[in-house]
N, C-alpha and C. Protein backbone atom coordinates (compact mmCIF):
# COMPACT_ATOMS: atom_id res chain seq x y z
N UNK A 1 -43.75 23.64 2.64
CA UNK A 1 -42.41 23.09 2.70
C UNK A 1 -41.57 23.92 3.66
N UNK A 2 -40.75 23.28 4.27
CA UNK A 2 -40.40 23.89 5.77
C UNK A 2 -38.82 24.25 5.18
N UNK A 3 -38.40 25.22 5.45
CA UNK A 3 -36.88 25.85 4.96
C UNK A 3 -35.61 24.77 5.59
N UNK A 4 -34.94 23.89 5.07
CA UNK A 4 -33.67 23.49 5.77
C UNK A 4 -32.95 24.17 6.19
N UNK A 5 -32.36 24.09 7.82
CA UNK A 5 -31.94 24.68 8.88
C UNK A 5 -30.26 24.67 7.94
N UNK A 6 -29.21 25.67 8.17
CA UNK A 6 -28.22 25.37 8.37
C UNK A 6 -27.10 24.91 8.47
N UNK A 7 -27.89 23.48 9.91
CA UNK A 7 -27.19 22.86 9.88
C UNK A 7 -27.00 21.69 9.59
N UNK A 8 -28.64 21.41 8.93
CA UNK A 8 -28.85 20.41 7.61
C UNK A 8 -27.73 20.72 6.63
N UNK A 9 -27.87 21.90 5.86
CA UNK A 9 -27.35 22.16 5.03
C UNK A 9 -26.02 21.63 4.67
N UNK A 10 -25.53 21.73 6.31
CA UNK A 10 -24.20 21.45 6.18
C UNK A 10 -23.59 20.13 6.22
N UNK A 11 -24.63 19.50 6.88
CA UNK A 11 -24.57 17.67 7.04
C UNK A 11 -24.98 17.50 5.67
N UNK A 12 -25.71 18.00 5.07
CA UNK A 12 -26.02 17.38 3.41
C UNK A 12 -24.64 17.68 2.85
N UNK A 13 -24.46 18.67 2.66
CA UNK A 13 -22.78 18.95 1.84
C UNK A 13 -21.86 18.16 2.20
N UNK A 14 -21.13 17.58 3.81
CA UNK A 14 -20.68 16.55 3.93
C UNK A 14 -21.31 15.16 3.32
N UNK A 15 -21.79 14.66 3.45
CA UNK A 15 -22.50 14.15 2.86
C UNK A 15 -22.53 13.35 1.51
N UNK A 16 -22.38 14.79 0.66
CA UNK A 16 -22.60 14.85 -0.58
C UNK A 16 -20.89 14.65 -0.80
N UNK A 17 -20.20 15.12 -0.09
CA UNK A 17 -18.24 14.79 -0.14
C UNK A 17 -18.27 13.43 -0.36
N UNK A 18 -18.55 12.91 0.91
CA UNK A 18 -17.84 11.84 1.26
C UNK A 18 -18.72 10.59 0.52
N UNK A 19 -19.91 11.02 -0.50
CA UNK A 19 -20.41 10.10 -1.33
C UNK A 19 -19.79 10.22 -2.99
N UNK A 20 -18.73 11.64 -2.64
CA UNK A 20 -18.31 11.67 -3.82
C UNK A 20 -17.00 10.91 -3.81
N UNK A 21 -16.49 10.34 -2.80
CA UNK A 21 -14.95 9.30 -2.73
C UNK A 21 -15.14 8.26 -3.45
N UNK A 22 -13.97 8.27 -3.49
CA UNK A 22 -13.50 6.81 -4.69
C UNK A 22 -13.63 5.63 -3.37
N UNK A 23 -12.92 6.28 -2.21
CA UNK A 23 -13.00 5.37 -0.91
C UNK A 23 -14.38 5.15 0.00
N UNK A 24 -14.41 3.80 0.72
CA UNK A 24 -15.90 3.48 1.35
C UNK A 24 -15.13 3.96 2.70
N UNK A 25 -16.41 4.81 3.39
CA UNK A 25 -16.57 5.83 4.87
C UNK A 25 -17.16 4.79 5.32
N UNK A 26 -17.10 4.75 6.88
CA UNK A 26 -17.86 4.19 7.65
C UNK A 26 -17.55 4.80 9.14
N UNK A 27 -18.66 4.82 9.60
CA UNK A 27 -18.65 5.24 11.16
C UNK A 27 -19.39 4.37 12.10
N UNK A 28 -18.58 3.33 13.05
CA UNK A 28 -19.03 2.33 14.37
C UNK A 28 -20.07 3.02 15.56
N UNK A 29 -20.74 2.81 16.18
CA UNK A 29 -20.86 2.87 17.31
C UNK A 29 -19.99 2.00 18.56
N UNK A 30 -20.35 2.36 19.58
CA UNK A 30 -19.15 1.39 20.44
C UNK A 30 -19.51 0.04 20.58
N UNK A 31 -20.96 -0.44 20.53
CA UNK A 31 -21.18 -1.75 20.04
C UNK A 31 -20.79 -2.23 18.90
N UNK A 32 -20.53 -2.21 18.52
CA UNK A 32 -19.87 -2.24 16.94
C UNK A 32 -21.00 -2.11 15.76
N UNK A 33 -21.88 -1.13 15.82
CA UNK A 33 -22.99 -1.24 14.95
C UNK A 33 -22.88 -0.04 14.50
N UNK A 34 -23.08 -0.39 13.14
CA UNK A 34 -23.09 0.43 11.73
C UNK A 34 -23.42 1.78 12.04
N UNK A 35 -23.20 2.82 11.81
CA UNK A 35 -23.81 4.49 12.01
C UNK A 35 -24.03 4.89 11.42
N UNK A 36 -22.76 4.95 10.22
CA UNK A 36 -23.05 5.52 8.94
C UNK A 36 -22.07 4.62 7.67
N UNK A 37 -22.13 4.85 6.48
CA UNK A 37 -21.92 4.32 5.78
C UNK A 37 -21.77 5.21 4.48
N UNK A 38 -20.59 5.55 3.39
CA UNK A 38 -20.97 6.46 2.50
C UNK A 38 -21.38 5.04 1.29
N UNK A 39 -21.80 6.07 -0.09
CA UNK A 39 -22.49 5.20 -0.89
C UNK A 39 -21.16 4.25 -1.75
N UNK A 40 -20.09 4.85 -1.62
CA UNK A 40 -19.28 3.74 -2.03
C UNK A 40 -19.11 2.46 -1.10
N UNK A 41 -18.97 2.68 0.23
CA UNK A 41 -19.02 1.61 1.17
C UNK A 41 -19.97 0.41 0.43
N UNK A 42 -21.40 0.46 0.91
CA UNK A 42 -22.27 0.08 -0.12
C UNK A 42 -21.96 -0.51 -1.29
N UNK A 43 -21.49 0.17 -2.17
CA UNK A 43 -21.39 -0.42 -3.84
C UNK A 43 -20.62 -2.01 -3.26
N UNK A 44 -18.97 -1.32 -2.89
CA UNK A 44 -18.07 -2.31 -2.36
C UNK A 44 -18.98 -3.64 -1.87
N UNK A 45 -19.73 -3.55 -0.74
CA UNK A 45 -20.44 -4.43 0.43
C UNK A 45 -21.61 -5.40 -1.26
N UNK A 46 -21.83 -3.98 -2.04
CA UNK A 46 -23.19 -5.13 -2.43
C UNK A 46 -24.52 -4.99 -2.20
N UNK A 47 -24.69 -4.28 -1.20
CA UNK A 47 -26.01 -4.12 -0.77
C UNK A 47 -26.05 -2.85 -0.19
N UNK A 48 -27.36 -2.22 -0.08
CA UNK A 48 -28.23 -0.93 -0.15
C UNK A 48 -27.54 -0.13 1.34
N UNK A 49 -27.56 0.45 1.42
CA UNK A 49 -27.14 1.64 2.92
C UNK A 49 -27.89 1.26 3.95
N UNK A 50 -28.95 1.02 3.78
CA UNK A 50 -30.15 0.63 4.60
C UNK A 50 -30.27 -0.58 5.18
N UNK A 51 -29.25 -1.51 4.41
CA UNK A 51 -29.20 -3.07 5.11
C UNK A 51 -28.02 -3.13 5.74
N UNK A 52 -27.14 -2.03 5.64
CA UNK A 52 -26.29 -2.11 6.56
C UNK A 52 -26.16 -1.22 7.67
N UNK A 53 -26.86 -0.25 7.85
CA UNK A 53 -27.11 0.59 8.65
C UNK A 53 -27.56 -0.24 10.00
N UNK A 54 -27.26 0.24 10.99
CA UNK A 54 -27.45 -0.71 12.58
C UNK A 54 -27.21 -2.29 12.37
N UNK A 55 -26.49 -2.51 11.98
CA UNK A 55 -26.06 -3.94 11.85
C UNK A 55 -24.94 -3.96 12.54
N UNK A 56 -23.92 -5.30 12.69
CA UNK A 56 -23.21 -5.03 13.68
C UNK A 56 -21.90 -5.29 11.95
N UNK A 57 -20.67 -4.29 12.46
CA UNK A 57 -19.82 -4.44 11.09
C UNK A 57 -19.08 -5.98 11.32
N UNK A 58 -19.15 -6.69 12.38
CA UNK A 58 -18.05 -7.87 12.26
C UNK A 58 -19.10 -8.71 11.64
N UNK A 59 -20.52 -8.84 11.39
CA UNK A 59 -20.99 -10.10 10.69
C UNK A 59 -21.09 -9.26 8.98
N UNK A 60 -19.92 -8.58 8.72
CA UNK A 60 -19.95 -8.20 7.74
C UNK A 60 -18.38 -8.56 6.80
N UNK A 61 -17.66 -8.73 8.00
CA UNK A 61 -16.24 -9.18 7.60
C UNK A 61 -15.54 -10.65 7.79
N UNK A 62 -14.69 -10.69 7.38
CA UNK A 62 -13.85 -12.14 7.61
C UNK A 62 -13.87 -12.24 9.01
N UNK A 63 -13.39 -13.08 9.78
CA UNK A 63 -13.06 -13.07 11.21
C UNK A 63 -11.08 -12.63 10.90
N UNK A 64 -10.39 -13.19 10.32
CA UNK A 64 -9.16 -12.51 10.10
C UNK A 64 -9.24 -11.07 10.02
N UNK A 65 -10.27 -10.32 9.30
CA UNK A 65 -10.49 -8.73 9.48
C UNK A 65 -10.66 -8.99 10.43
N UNK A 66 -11.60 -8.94 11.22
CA UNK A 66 -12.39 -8.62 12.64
C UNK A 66 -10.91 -8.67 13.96
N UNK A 67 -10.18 -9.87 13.65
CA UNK A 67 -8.88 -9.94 14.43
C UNK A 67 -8.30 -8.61 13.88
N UNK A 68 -7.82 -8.68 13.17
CA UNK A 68 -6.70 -7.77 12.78
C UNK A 68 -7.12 -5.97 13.32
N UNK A 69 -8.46 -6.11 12.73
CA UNK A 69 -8.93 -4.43 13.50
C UNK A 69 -9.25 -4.79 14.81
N UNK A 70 -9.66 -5.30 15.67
CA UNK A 70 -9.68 -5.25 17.18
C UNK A 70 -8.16 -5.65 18.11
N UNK A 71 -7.48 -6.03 16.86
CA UNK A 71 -5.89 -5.70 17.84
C UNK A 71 -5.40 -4.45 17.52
N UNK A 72 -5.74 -3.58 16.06
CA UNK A 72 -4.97 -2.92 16.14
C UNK A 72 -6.27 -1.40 17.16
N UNK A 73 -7.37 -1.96 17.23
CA UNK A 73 -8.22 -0.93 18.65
C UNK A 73 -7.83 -0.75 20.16
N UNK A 74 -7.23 -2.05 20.15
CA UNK A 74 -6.58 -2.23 21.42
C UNK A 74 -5.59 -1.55 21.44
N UNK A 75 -4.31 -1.46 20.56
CA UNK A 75 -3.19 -0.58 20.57
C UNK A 75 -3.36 0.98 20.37
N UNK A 76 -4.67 0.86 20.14
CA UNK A 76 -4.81 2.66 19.52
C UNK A 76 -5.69 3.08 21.34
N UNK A 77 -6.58 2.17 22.04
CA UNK A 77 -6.83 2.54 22.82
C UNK A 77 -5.74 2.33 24.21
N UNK A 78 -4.50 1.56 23.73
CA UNK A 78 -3.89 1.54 24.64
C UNK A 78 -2.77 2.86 25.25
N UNK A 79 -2.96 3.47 23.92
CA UNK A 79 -2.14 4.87 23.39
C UNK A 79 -1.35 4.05 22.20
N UNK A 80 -0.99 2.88 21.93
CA UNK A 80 0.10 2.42 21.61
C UNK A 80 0.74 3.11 19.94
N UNK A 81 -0.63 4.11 19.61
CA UNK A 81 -0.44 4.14 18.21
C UNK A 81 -1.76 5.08 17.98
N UNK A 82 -1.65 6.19 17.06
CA UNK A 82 -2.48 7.55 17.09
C UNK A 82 -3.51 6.70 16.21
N UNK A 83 -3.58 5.97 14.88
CA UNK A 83 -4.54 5.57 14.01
C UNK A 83 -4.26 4.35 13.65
N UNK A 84 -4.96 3.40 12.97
CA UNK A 84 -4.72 2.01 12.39
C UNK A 84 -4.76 1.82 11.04
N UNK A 85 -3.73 1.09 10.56
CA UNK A 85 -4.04 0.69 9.42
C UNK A 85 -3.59 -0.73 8.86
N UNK A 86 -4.81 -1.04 8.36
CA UNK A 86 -4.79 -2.87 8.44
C UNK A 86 -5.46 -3.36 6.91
N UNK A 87 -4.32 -4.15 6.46
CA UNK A 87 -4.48 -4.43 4.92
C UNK A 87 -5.34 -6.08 5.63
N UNK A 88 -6.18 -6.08 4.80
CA UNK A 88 -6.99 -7.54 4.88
C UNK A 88 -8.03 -7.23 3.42
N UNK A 89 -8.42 -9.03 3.90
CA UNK A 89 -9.47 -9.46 2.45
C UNK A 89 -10.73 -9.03 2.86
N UNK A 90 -11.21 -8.07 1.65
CA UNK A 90 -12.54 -7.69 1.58
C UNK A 90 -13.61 -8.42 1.70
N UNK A 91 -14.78 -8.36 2.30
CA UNK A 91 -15.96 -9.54 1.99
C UNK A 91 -16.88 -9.15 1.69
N UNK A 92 -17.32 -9.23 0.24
CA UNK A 92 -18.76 -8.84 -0.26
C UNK A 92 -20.01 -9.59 0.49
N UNK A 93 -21.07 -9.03 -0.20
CA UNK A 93 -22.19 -9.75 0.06
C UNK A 93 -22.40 -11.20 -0.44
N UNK A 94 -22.23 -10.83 -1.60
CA UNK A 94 -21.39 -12.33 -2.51
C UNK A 94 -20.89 -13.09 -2.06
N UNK A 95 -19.94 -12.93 -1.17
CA UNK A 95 -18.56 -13.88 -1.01
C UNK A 95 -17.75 -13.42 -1.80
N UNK A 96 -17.74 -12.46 -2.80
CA UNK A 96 -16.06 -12.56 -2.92
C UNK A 96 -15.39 -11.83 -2.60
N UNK A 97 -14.00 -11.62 -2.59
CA UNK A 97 -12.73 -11.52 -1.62
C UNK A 97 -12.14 -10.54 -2.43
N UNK A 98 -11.29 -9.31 -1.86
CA UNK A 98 -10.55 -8.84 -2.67
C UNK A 98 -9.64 -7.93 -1.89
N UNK A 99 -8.49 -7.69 -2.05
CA UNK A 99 -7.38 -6.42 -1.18
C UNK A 99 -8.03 -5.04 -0.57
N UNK A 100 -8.41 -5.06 0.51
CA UNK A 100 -8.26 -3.67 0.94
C UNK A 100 -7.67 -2.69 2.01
N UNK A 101 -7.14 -1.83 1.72
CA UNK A 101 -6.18 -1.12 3.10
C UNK A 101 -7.35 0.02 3.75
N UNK A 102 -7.78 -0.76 4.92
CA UNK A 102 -8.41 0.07 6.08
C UNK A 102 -7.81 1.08 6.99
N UNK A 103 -8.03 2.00 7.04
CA UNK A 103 -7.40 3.24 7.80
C UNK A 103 -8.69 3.56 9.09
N UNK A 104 -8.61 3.83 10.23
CA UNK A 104 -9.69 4.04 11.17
C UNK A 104 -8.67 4.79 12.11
N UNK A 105 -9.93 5.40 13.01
CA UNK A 105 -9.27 5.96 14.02
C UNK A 105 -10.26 6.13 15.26
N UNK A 106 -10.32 6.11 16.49
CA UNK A 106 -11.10 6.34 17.89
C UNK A 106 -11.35 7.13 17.79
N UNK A 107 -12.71 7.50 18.59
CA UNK A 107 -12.87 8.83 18.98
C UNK A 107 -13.47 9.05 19.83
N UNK A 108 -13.05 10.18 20.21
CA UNK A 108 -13.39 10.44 21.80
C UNK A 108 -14.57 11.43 22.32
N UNK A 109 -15.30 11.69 23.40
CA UNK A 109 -15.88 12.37 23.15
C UNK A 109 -15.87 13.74 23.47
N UNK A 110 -16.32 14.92 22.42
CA UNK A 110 -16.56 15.96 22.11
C UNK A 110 -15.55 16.29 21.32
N UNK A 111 -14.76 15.09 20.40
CA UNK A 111 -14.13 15.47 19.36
C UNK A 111 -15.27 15.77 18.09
N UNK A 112 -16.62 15.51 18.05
CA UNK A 112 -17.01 16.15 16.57
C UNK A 112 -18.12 16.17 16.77
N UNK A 113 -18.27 17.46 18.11
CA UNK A 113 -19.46 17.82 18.75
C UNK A 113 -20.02 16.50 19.92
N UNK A 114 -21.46 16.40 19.57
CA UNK A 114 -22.54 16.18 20.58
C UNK A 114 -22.62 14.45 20.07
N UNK A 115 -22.51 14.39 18.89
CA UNK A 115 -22.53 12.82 18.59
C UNK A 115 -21.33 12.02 18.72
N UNK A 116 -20.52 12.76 19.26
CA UNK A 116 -19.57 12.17 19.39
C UNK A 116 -19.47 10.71 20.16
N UNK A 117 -19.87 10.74 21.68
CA UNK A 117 -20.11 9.89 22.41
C UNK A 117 -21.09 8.64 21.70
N UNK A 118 -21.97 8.84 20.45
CA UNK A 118 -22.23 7.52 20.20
C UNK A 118 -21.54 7.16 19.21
N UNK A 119 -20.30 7.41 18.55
CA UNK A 119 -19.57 7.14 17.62
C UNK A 119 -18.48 6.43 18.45
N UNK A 120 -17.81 5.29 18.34
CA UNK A 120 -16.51 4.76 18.83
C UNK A 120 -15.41 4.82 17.82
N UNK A 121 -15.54 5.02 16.48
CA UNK A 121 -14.62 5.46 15.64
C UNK A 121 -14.50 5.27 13.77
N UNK A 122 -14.08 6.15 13.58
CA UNK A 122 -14.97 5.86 11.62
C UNK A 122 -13.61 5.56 11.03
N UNK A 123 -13.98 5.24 9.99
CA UNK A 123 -12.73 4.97 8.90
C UNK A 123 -12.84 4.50 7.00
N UNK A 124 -12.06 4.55 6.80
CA UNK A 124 -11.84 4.66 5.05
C UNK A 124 -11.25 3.31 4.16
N UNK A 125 -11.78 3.10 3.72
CA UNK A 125 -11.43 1.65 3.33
C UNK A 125 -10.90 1.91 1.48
N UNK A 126 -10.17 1.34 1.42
CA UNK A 126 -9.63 1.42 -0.38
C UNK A 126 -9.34 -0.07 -0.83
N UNK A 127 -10.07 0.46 -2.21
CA UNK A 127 -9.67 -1.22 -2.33
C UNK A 127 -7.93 -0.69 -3.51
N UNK A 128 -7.51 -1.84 -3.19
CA UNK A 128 -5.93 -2.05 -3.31
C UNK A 128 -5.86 -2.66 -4.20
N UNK A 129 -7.04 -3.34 -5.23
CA UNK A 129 -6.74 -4.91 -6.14
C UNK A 129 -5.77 -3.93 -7.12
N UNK A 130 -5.74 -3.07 -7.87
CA UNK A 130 -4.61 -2.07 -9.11
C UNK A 130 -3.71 -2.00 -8.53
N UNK A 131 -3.86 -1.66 -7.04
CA UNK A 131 -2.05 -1.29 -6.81
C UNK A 131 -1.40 -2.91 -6.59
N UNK A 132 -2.17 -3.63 -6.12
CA UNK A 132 -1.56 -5.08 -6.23
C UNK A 132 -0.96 -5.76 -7.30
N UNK A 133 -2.07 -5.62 -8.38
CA UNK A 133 -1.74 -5.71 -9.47
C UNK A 133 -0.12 -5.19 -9.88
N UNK A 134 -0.40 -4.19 -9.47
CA UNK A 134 1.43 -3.31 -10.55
C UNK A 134 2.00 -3.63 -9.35
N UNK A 135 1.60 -4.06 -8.43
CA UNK A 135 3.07 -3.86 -7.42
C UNK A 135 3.41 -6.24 -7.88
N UNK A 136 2.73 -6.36 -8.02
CA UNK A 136 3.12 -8.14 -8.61
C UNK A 136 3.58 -7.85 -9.77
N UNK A 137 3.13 -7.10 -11.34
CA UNK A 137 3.72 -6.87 -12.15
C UNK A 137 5.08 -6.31 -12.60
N UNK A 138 5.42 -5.71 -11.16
CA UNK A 138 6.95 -5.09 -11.02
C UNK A 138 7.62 -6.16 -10.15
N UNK A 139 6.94 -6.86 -9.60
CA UNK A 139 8.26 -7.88 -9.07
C UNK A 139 8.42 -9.08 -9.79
N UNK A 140 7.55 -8.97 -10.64
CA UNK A 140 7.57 -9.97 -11.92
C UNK A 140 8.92 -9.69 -12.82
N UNK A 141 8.61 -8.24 -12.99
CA UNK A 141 9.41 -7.78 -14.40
C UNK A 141 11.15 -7.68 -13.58
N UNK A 142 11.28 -7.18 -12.09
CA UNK A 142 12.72 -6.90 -11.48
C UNK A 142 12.93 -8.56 -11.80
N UNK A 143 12.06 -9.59 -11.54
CA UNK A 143 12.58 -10.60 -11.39
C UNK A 143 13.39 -11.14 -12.87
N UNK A 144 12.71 -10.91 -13.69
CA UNK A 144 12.80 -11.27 -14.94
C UNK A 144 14.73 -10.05 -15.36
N UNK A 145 14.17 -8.64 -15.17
CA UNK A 145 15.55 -7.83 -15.23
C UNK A 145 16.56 -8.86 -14.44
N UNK A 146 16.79 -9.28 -12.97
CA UNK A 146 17.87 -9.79 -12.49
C UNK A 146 18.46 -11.30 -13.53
N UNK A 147 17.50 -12.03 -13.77
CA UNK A 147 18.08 -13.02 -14.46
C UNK A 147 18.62 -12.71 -15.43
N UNK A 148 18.16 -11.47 -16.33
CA UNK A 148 18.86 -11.41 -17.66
C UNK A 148 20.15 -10.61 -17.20
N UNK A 149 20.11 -9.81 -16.72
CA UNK A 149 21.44 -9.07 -15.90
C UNK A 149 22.05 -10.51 -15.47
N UNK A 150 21.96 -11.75 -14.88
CA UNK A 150 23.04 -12.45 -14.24
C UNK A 150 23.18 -13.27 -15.66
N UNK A 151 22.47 -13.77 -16.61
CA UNK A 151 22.72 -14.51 -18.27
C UNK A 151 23.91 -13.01 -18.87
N UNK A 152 23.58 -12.07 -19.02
CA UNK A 152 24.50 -10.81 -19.30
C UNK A 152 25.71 -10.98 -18.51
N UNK A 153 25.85 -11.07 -17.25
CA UNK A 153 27.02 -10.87 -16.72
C UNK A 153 27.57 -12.39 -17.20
N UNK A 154 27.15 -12.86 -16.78
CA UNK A 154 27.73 -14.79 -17.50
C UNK A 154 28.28 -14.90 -18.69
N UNK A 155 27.17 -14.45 -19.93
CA UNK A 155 28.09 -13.71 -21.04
C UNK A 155 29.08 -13.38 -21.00
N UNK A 156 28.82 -11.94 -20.81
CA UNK A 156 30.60 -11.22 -20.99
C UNK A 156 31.91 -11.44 -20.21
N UNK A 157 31.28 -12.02 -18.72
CA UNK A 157 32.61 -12.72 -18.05
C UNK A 157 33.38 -13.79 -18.89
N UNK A 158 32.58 -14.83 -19.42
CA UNK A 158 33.32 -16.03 -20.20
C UNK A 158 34.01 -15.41 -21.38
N UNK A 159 33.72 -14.99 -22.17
CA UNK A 159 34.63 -14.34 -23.29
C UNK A 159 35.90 -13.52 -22.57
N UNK A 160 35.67 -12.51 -21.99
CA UNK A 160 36.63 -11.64 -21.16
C UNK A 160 37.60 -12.77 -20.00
N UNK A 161 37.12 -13.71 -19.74
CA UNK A 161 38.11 -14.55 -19.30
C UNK A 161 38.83 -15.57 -19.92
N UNK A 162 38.72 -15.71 -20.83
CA UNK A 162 39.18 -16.52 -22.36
C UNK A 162 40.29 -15.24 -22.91
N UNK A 163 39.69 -13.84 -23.22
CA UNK A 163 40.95 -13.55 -23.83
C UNK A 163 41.61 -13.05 -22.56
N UNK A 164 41.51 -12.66 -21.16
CA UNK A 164 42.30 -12.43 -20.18
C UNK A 164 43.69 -14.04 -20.83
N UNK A 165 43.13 -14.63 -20.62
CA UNK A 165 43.69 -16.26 -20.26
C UNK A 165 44.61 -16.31 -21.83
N UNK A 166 44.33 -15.86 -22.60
CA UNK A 166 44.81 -16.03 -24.13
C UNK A 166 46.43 -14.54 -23.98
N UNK A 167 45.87 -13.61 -23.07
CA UNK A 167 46.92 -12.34 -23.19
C UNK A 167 47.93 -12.81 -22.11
N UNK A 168 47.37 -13.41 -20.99
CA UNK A 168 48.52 -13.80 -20.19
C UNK A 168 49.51 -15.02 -20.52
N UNK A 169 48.52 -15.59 -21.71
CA UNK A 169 49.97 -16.91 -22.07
C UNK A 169 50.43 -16.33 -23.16
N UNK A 170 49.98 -15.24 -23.89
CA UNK A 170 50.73 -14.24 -24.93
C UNK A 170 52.02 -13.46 -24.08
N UNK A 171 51.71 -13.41 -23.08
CA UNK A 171 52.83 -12.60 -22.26
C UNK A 171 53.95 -13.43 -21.88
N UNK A 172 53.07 -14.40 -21.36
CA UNK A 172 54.46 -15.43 -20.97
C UNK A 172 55.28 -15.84 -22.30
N UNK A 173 54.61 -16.17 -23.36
CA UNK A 173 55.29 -16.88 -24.23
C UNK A 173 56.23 -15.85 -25.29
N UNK A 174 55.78 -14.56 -25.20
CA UNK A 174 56.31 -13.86 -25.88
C UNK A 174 56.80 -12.35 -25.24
N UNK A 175 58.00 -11.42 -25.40
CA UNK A 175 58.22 -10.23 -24.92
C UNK A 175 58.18 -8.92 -26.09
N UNK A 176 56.95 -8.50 -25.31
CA UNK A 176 56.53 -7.60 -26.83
C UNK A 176 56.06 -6.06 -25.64
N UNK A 177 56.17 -4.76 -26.53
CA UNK A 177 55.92 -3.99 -25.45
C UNK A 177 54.25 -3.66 -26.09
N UNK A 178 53.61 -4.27 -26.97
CA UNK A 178 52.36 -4.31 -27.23
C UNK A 178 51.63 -5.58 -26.23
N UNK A 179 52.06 -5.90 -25.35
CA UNK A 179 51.61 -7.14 -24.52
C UNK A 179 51.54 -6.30 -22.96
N UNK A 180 52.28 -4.94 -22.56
CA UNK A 180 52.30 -5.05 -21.41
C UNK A 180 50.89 -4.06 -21.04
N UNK A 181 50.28 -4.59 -19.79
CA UNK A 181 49.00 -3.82 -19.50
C UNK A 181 49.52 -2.17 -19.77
N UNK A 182 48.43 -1.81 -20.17
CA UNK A 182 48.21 -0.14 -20.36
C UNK A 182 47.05 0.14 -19.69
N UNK A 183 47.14 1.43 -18.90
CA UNK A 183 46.09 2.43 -18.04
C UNK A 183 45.04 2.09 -18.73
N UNK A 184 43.89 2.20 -18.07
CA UNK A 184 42.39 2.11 -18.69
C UNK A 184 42.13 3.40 -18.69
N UNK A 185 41.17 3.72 -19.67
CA UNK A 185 40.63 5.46 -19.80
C UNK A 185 40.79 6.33 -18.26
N UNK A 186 39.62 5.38 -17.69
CA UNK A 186 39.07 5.66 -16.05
C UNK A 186 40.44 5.69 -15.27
N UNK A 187 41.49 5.50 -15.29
CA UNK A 187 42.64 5.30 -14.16
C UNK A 187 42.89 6.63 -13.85
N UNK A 188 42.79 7.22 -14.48
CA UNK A 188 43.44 8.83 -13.76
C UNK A 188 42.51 9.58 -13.31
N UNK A 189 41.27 9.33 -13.35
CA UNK A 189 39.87 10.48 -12.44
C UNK A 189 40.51 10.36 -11.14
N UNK A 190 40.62 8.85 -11.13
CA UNK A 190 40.01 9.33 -9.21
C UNK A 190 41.79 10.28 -9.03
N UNK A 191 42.87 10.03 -9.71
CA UNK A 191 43.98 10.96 -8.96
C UNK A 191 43.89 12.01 -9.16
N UNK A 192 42.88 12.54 -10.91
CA UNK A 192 43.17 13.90 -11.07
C UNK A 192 41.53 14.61 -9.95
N UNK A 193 40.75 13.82 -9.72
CA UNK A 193 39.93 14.66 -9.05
C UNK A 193 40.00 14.78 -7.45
N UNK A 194 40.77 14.12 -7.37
CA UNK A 194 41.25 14.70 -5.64
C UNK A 194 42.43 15.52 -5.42
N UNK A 195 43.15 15.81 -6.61
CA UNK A 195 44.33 16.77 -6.42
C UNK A 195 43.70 18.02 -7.24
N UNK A 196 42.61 18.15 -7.14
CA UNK A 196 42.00 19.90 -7.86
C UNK A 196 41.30 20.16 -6.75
């Protein structure tokens, strides 16, 4: 058995990281074919590392993905923008569909050594369906808070304008010094806190 070099060692330990993410890795070539892949990528996709390995990644996605990341390659190779990030629908092996926010970035060569030049650029994919979830469940619930806040304000305006309407024909009809407006608690902050 022959001793692992190094700098095996050290590609296994990466490796072993980026198979420990919650998020799917992937690294393009400039044809657009598969390089690498971590094992969550995989789970996500459905199928084995090995069936996606040298494949090309667009017969792996929607064509709406495939648009959306080759405009935003164009802007990143145009300078227009340091990295990309592009929310689109996931596509299993299956067919089914689900939220994910893709993060990628170019790369150039002798940014990460000698392989660099066959890499055109890697990136991190998350799937989003939980945060979707609570982020619809909170515009559910604000929605639901505003209506009862405007039934609340509707409330207490109609009563409070009934006895407004009941004190001002008490005033007219009668001269009482229990009828004339009196200061509200709040009337004297704002004078006493700008004269200290």
């Amino acid at each position: 058995m022959t001793e692992e070099s190094p700098r095996d060692r050290e590609l296994r330990r990466y490796e072993t990281i980026l198979d420990s993410l919650d998020d799917a890795v992937y690294a393009v070539r400039p044809d657009g074919t598969i390089a690498y892949v971590n094992e969550r990528y995989a789970e996500m996709k459905g199928v084995s590392r090995e069936e996606l390995l040298g494949t090309n990644i667009y017969d792996w996605v929607t064509e709406e993905a495939a648009e959306k990341a080759r405009r935003v390659r164009r802007e990143i190779e145009a300078g227009e923008r340091g990295a990309g990030a592009v929310e689109y629908e996931f596509l299993t092996a299956d067919g089914e569909r689900f939220p994910v926010e893709m993060r990628f970035n170019r790369l150039v060569a002798g940014q990460i050594g000698d392989g660099a030049s066959e890499l055109d650029r890697v990136g991190v994919i998350r799937d989003v369906r939980e945060r979707k979830r609570r982020e619809e469940a909170l515009r559910e619930n604000n929605e639901r808070l505003e209506e009862f806040a405007s039934i609340v304000s509707h409330d207490l305006r109609n009563p409070l304008s009934v006895a407004q309407g009941r004190l001002d024909l008490a005033r007219e009809e009668h001269d009482s010094e229990h009828l004339t407006p009196s200061p509200t608690p709040t009337s004297g902050w704002r004078r006493s806190s700008t004269t200290s």
